[in-house]
PDB file of N, CA and C in Angstrom:
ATOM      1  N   UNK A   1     136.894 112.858  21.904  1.00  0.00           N
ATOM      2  CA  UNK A   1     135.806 112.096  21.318  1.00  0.00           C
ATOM      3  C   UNK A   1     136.387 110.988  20.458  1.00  0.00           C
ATOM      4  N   UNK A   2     135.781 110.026  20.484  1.00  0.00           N
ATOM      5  CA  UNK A   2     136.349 108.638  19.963  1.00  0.00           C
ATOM      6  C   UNK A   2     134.858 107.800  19.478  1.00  0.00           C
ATOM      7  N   UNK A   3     135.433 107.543  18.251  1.00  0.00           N
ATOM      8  CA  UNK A   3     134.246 106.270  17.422  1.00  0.00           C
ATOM      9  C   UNK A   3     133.820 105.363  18.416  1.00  0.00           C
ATOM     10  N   UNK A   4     132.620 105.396  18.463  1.00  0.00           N
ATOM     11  CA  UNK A   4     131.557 104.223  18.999  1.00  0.00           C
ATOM     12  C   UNK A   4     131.301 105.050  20.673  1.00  0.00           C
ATOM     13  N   UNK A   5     131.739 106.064  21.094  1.00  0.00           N
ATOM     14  CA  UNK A   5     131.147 106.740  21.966  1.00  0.00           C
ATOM     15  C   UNK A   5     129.941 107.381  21.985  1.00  0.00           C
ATOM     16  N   UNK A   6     129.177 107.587  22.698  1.00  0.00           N
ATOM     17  CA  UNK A   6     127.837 108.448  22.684  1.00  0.00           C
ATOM     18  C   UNK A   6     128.021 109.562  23.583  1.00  0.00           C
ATOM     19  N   UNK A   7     127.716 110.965  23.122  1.00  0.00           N
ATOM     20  CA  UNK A   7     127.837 111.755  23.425  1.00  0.00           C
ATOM     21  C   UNK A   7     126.250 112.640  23.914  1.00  0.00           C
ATOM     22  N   UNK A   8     126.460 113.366  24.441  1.00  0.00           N
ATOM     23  CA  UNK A   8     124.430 114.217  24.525  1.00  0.00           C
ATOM     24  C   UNK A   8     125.310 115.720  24.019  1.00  0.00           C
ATOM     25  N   UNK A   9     124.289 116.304  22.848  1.00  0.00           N
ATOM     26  CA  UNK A   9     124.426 117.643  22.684  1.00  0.00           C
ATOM     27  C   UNK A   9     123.363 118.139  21.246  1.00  0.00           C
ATOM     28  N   UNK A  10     123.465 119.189  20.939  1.00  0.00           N
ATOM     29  CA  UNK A  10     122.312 119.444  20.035  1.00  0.00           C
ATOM     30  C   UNK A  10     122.903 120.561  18.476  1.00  0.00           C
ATOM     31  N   UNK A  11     122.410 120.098  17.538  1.00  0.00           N
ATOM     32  CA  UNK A  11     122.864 120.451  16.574  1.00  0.00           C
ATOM     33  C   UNK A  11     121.919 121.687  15.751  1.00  0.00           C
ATOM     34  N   UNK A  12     121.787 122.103  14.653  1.00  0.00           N
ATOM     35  CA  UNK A  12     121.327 123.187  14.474  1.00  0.00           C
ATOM     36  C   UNK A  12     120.408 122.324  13.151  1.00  0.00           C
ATOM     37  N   UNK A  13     120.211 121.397  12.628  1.00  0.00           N
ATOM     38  CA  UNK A  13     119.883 120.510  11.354  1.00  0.00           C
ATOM     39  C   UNK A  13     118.532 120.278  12.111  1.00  0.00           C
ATOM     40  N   UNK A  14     117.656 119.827  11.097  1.00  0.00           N
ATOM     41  CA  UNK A  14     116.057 119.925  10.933  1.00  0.00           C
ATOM     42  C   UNK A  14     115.868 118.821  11.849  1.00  0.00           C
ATOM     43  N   UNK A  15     116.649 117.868  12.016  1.00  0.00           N
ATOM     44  CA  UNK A  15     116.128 116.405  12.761  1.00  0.00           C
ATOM     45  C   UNK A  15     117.166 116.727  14.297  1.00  0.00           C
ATOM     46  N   UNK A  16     117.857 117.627  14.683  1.00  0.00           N
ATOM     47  CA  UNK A  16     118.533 117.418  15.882  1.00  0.00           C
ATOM     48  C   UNK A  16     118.566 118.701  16.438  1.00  0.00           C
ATOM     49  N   UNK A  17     117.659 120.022  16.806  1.00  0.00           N
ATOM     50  CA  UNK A  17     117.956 120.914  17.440  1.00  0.00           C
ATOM     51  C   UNK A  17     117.364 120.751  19.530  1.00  0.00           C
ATOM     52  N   UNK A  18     117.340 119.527  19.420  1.00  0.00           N
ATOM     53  CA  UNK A  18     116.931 119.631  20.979  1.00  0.00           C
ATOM     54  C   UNK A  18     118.186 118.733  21.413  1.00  0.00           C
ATOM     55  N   UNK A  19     118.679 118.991  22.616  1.00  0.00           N
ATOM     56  CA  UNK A  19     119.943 118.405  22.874  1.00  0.00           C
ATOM     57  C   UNK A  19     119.363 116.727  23.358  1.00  0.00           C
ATOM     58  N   UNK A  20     120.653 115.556  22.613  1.00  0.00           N
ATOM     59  CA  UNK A  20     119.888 114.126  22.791  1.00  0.00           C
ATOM     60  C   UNK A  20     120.950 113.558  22.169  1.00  0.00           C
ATOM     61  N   UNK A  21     121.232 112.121  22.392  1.00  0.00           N
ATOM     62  CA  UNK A  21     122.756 111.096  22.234  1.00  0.00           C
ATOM     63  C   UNK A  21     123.103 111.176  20.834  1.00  0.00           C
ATOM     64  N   UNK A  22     123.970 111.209  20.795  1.00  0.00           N
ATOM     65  CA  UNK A  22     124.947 111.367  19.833  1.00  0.00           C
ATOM     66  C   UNK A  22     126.228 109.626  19.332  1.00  0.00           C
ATOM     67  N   UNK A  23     126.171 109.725  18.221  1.00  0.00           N
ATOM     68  CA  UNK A  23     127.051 107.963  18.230  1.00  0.00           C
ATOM     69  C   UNK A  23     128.521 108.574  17.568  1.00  0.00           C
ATOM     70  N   UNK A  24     129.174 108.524  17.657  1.00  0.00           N
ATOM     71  CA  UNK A  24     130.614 109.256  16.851  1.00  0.00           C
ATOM     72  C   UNK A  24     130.831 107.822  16.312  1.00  0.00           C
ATOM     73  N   UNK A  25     130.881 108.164  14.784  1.00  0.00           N
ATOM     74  CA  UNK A  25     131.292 107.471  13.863  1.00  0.00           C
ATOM     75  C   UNK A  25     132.693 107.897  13.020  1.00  0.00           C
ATOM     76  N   UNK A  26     132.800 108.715  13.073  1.00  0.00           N
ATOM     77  CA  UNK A  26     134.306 109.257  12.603  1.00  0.00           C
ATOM     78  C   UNK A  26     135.249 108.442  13.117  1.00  0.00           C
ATOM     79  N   UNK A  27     136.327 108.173  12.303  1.00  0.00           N
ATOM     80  CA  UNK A  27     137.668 107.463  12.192  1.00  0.00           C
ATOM     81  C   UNK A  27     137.877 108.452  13.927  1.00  0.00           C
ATOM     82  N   UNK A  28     138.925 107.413  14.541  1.00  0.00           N
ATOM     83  CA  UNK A  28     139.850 108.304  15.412  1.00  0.00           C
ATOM     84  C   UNK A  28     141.162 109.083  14.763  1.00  0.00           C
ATOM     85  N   UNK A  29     141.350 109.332  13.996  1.00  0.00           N
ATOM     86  CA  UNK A  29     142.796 109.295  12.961  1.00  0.00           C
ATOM     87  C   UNK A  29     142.420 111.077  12.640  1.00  0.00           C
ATOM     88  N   UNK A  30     141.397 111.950  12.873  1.00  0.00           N
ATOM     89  CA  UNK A  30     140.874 113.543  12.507  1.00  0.00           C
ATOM     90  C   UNK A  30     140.695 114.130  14.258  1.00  0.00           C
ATOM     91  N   UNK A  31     141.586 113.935  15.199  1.00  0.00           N
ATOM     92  CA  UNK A  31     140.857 114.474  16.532  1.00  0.00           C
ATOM     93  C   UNK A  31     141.393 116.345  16.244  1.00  0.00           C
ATOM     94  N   UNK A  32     141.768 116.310  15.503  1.00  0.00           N
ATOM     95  CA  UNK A  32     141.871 117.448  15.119  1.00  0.00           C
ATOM     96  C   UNK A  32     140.732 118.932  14.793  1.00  0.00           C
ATOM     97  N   UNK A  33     140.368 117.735  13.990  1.00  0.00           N
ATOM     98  CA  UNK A  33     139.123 118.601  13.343  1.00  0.00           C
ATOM     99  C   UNK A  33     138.046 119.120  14.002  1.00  0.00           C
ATOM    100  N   UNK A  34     137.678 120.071  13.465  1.00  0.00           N
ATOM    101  CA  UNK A  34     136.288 121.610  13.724  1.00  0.00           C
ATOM    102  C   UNK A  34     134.947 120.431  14.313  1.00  0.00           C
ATOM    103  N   UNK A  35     134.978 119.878  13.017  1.00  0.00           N
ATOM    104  CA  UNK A  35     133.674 118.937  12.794  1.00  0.00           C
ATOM    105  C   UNK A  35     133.774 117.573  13.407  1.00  0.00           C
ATOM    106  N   UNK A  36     132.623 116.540  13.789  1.00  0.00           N
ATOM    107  CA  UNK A  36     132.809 115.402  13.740  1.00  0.00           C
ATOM    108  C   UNK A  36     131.003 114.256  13.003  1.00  0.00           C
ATOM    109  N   UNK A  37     131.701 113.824  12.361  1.00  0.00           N
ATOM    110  CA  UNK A  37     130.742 112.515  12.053  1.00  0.00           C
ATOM    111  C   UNK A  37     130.013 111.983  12.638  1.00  0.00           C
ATOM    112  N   UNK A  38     128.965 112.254  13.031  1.00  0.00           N
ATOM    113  CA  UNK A  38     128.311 111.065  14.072  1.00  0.00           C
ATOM    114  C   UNK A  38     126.364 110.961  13.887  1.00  0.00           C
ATOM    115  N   UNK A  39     126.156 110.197  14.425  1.00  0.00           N
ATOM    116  CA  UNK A  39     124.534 109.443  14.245  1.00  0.00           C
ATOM    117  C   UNK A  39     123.482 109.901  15.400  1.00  0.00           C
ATOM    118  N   UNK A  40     122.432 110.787  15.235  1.00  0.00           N
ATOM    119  CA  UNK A  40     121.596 110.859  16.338  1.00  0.00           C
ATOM    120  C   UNK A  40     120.922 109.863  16.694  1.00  0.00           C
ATOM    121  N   UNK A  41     120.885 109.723  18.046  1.00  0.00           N
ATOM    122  CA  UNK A  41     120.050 108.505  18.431  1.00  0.00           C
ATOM    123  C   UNK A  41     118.391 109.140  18.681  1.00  0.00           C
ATOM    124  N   UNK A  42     117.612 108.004  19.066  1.00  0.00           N
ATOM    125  CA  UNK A  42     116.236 108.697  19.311  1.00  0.00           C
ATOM    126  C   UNK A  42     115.682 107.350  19.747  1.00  0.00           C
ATOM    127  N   UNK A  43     114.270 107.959  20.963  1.00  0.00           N
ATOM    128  CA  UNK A  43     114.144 106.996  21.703  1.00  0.00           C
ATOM    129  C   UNK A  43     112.325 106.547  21.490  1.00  0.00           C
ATOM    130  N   UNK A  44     112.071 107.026  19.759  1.00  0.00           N
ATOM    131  CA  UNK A  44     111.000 106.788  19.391  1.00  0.00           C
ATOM    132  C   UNK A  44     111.153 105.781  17.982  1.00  0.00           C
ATOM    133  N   UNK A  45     110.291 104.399  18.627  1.00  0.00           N
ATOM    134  CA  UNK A  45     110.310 103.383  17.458  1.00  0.00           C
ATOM    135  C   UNK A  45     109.718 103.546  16.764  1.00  0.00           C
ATOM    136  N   UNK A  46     110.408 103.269  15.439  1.00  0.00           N
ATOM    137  CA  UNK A  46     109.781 103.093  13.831  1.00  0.00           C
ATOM    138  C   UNK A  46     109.895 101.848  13.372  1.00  0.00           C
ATOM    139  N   UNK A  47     109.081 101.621  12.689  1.00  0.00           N
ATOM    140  CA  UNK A  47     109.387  99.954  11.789  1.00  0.00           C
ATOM    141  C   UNK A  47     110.419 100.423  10.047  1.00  0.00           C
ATOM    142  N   UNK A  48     111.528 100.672  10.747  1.00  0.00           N
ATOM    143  CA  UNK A  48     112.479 100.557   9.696  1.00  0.00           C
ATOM    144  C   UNK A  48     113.774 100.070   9.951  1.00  0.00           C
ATOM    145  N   UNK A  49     113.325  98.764  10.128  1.00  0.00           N
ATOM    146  CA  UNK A  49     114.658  97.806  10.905  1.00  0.00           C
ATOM    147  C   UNK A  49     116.341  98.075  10.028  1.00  0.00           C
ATOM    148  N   UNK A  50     116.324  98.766   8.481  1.00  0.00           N
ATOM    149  CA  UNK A  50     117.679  98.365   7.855  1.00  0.00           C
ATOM    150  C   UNK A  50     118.049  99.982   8.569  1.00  0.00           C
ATOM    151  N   UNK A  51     117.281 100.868   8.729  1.00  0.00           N
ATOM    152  CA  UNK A  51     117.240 102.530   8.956  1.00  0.00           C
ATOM    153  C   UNK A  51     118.164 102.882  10.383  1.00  0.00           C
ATOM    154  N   UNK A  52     117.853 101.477  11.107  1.00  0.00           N
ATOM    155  CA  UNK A  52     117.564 101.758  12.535  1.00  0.00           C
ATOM    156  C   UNK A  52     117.872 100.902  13.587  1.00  0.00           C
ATOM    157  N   UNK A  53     119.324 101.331  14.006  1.00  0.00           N
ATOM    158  CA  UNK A  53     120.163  99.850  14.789  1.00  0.00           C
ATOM    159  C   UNK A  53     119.714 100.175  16.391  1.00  0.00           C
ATOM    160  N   UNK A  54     118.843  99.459  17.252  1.00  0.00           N
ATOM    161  CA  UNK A  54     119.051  99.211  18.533  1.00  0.00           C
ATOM    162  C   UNK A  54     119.766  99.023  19.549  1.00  0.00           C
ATOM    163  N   UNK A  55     119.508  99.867  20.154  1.00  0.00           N
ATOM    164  CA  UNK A  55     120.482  99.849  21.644  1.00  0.00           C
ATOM    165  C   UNK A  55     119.894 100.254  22.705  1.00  0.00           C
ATOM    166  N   UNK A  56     120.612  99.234  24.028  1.00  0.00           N
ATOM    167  CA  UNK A  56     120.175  99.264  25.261  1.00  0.00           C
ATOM    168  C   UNK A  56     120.420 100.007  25.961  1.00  0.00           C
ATOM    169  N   UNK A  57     119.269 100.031  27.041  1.00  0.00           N
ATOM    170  CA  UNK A  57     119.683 101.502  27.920  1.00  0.00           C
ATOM    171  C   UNK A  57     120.762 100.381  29.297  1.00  0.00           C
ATOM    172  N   UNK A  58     121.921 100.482  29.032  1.00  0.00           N
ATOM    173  CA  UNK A  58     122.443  99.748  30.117  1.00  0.00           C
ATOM    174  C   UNK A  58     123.852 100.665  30.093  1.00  0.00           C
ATOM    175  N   UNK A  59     124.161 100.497  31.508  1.00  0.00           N
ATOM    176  CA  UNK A  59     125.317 101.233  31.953  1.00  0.00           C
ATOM    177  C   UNK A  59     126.428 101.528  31.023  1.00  0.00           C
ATOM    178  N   UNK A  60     126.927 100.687  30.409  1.00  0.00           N
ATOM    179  CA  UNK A  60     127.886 100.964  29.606  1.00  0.00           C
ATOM    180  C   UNK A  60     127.472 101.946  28.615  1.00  0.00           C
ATOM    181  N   UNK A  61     126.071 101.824  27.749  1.00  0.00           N
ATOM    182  CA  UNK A  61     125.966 102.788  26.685  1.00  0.00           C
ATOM    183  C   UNK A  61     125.452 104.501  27.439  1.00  0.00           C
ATOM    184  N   UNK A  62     124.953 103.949  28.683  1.00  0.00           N
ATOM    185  CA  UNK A  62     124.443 105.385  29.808  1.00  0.00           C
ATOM    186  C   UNK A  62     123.034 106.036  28.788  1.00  0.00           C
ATOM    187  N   UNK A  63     122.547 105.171  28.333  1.00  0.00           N
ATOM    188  CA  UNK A  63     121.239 105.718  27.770  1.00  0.00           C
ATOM    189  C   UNK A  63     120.435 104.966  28.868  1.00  0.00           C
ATOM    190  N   UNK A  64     119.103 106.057  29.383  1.00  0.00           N
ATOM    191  CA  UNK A  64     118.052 105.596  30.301  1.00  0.00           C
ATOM    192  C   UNK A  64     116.917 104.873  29.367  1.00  0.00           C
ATOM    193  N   UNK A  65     116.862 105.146  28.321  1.00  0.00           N
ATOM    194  CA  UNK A  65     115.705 104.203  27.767  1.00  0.00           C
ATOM    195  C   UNK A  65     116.301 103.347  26.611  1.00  0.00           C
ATOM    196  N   UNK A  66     115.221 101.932  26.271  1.00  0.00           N
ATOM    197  CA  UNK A  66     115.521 101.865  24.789  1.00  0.00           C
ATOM    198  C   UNK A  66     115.763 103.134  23.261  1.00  0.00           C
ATOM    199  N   UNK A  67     116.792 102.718  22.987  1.00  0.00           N
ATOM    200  CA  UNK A  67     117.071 104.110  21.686  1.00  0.00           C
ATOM    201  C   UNK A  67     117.642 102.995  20.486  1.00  0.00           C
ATOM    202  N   UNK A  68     117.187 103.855  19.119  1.00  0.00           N
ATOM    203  CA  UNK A  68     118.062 103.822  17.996  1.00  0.00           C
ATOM    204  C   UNK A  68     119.199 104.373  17.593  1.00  0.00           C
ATOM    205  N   UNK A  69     119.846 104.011  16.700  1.00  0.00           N
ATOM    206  CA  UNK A  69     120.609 105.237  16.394  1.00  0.00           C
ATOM    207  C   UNK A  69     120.010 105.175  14.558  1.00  0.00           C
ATOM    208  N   UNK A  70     119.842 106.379  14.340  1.00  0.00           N
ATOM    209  CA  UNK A  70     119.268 106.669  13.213  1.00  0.00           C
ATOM    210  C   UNK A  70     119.843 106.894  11.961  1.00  0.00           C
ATOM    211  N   UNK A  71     120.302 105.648  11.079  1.00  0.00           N
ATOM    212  CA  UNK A  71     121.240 105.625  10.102  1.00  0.00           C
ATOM    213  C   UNK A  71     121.310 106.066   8.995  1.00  0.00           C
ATOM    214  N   UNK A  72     120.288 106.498   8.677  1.00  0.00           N
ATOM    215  CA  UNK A  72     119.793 107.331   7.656  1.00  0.00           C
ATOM    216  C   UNK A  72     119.969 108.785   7.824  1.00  0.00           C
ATOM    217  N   UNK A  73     120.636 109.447   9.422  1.00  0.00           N
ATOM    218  CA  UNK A  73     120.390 111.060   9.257  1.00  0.00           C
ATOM    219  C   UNK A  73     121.558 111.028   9.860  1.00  0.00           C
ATOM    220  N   UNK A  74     122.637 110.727   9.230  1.00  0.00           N
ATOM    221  CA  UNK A  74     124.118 110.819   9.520  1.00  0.00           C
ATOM    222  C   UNK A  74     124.491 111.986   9.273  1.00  0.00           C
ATOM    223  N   UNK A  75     125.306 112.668  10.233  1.00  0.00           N
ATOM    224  CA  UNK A  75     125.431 113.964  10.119  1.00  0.00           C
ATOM    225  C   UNK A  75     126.857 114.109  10.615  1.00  0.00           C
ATOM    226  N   UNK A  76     127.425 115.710   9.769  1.00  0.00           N
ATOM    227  CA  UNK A  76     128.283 116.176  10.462  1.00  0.00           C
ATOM    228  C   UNK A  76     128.186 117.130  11.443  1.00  0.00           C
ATOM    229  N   UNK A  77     128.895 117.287  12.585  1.00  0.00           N
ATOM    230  CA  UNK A  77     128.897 118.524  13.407  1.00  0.00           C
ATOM    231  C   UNK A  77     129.483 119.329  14.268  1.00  0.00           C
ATOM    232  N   UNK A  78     129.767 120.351  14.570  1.00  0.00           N
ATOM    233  CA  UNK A  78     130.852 120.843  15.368  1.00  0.00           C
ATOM    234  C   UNK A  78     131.201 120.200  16.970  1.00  0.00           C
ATOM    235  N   UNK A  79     132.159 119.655  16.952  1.00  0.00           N
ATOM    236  CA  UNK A  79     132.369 119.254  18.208  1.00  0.00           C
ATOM    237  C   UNK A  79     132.259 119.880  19.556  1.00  0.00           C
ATOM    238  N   UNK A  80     131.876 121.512  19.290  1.00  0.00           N
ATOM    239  CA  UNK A  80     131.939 121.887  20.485  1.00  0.00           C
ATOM    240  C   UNK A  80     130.025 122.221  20.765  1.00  0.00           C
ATOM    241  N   UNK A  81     129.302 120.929  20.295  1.00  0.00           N
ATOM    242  CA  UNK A  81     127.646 121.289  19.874  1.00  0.00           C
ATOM    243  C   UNK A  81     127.333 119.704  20.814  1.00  0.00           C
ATOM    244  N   UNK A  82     128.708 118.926  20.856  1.00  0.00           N
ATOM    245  CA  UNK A  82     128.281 117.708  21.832  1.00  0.00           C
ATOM    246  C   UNK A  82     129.235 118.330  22.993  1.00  0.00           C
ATOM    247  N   UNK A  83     128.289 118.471  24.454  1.00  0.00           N
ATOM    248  CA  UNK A  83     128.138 118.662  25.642  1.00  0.00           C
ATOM    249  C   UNK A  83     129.325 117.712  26.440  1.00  0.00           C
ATOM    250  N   UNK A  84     128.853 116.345  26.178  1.00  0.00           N
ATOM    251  CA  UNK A  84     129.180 115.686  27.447  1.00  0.00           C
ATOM    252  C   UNK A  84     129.013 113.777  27.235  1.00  0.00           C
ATOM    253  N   UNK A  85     129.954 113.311  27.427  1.00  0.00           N
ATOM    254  CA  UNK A  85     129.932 111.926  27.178  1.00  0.00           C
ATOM    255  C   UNK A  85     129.840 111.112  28.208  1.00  0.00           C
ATOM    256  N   UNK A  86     128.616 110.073  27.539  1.00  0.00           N
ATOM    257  CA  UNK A  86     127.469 109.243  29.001  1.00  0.00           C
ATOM    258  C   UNK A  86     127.926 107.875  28.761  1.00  0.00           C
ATOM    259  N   UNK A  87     128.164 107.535  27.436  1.00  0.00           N
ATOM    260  CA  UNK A  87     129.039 105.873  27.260  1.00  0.00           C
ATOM    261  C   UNK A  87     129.437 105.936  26.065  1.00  0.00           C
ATOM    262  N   UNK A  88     129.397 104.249  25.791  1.00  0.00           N
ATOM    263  CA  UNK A  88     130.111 103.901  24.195  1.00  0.00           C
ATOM    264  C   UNK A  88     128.987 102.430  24.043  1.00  0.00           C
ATOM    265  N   UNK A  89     129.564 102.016  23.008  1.00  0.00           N
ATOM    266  CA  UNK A  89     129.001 100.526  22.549  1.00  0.00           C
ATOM    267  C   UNK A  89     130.106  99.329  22.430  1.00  0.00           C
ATOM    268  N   UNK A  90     129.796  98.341  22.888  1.00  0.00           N
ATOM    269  CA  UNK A  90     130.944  97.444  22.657  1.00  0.00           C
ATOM    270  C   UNK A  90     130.952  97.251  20.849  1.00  0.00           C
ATOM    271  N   UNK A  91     131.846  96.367  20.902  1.00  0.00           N
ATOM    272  CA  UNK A  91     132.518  95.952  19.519  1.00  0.00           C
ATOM    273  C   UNK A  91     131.414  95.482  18.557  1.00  0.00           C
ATOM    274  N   UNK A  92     130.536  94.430  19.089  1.00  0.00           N
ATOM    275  CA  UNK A  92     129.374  93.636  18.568  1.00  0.00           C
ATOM    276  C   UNK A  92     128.305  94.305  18.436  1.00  0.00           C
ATOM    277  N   UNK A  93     127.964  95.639  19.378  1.00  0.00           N
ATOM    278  CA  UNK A  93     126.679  96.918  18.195  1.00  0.00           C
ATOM    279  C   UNK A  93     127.444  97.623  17.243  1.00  0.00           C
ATOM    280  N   UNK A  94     128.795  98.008  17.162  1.00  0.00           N
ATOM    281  CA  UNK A  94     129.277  98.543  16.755  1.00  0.00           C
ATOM    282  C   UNK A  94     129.711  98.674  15.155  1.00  0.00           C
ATOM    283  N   UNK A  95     129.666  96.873  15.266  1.00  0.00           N
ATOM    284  CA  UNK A  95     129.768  96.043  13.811  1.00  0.00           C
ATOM    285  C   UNK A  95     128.120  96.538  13.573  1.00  0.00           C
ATOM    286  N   UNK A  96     127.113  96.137  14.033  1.00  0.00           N
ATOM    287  CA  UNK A  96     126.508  95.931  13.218  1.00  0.00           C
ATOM    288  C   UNK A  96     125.756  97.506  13.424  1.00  0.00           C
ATOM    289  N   UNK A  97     126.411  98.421  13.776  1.00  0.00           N
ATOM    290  CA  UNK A  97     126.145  99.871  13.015  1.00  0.00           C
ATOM    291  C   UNK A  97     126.719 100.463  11.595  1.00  0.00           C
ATOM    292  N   UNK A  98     127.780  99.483  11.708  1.00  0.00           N
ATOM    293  CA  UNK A  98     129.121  99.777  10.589  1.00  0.00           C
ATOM    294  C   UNK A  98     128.518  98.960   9.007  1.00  0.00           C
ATOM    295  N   UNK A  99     127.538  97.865   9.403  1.00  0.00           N
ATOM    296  CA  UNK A  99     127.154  97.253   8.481  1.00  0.00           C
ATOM    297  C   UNK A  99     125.796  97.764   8.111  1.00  0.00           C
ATOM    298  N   UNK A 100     125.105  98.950   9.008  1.00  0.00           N
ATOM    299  CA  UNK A 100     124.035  99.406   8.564  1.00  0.00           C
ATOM    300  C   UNK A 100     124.273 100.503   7.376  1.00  0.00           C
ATOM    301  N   UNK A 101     125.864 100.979   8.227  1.00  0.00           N
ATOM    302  CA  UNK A 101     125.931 102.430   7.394  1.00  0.00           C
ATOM    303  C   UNK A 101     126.797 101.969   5.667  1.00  0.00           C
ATOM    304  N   UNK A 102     126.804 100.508   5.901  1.00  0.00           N
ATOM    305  CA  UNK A 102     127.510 100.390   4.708  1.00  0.00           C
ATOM    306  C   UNK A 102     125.938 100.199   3.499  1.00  0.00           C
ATOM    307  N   UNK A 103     124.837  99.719   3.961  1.00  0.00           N
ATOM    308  CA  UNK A 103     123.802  99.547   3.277  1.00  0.00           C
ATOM    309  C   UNK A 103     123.405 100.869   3.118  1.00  0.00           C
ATOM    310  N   UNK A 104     123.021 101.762   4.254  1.00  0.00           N
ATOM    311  CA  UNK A 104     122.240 103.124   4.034  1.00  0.00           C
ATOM    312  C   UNK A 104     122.928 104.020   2.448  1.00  0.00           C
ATOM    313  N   UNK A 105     124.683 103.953   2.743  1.00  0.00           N
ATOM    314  CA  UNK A 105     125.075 105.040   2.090  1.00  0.00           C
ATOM    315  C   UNK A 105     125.731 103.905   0.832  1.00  0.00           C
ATOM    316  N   UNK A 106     124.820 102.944   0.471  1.00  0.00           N
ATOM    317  CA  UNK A 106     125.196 102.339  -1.150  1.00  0.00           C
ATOM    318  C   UNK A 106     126.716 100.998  -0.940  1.00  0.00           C
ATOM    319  N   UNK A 107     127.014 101.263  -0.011  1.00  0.00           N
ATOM    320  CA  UNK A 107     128.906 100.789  -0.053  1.00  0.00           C
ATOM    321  C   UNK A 107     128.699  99.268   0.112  1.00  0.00           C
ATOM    322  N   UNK A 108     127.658  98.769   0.339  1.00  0.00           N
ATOM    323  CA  UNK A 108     127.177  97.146   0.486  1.00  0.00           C
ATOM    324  C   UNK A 108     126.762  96.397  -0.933  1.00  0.00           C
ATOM    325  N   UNK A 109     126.798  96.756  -2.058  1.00  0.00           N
ATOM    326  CA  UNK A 109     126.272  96.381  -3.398  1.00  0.00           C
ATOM    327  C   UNK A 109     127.401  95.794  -3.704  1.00  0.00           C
TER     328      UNK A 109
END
């Protein structure tokens, strides 16, 4: 598993127990570790544009519909709870996931 990949699998936390894409945000520098960092996506719109970075359902990311990834319910989780990897994001969603999560979690002030 590698940052900016999307993964499908399901976690045990109040917002992710049905299996559904996954964004790995974790450094590559821990492939070690139990756990990994990453962002549930979801393929139901809200009007909370700073909350909620867009992405296409196109081959490279292997999502079938329009989805978010939901920046506000950043989570950790056991790596063996994501299944199976369907794509990634190029460089240019990637930034501007990196610049969401710097607003969500304070680090943008």
């Amino acid at each position: 598993m590698k940052r900016g990949e999307i993964w499908v699998g399901a976690d045990v936390g109040d917002y992710a127990r049905k299996p559904r894409p996954w964004l790995i945000i974790q450094s590559d520098y821990f492939p070690t570790a139990d756990s990994i960092v990453a962002i549930p996506l979801t393929s139901v719109a809200v009007d909370a544009p700073y909350l909620r970075v867009p992405l296409a359902p196109i081959e490279e990311t292997g999502l079938r519909v329009e989805s978010w990834a939901m920046l506000e319910k950043l989570a950790a989780l056991r790596r063996s709870r994501l299944q199976s990897k369907i794509g990634e994001l190029d460089r240019e969603t990637m930034l501007e996931v990196q610049r969401g999560l710097m607003a969500v979690l304070g680090f943008a002030n």
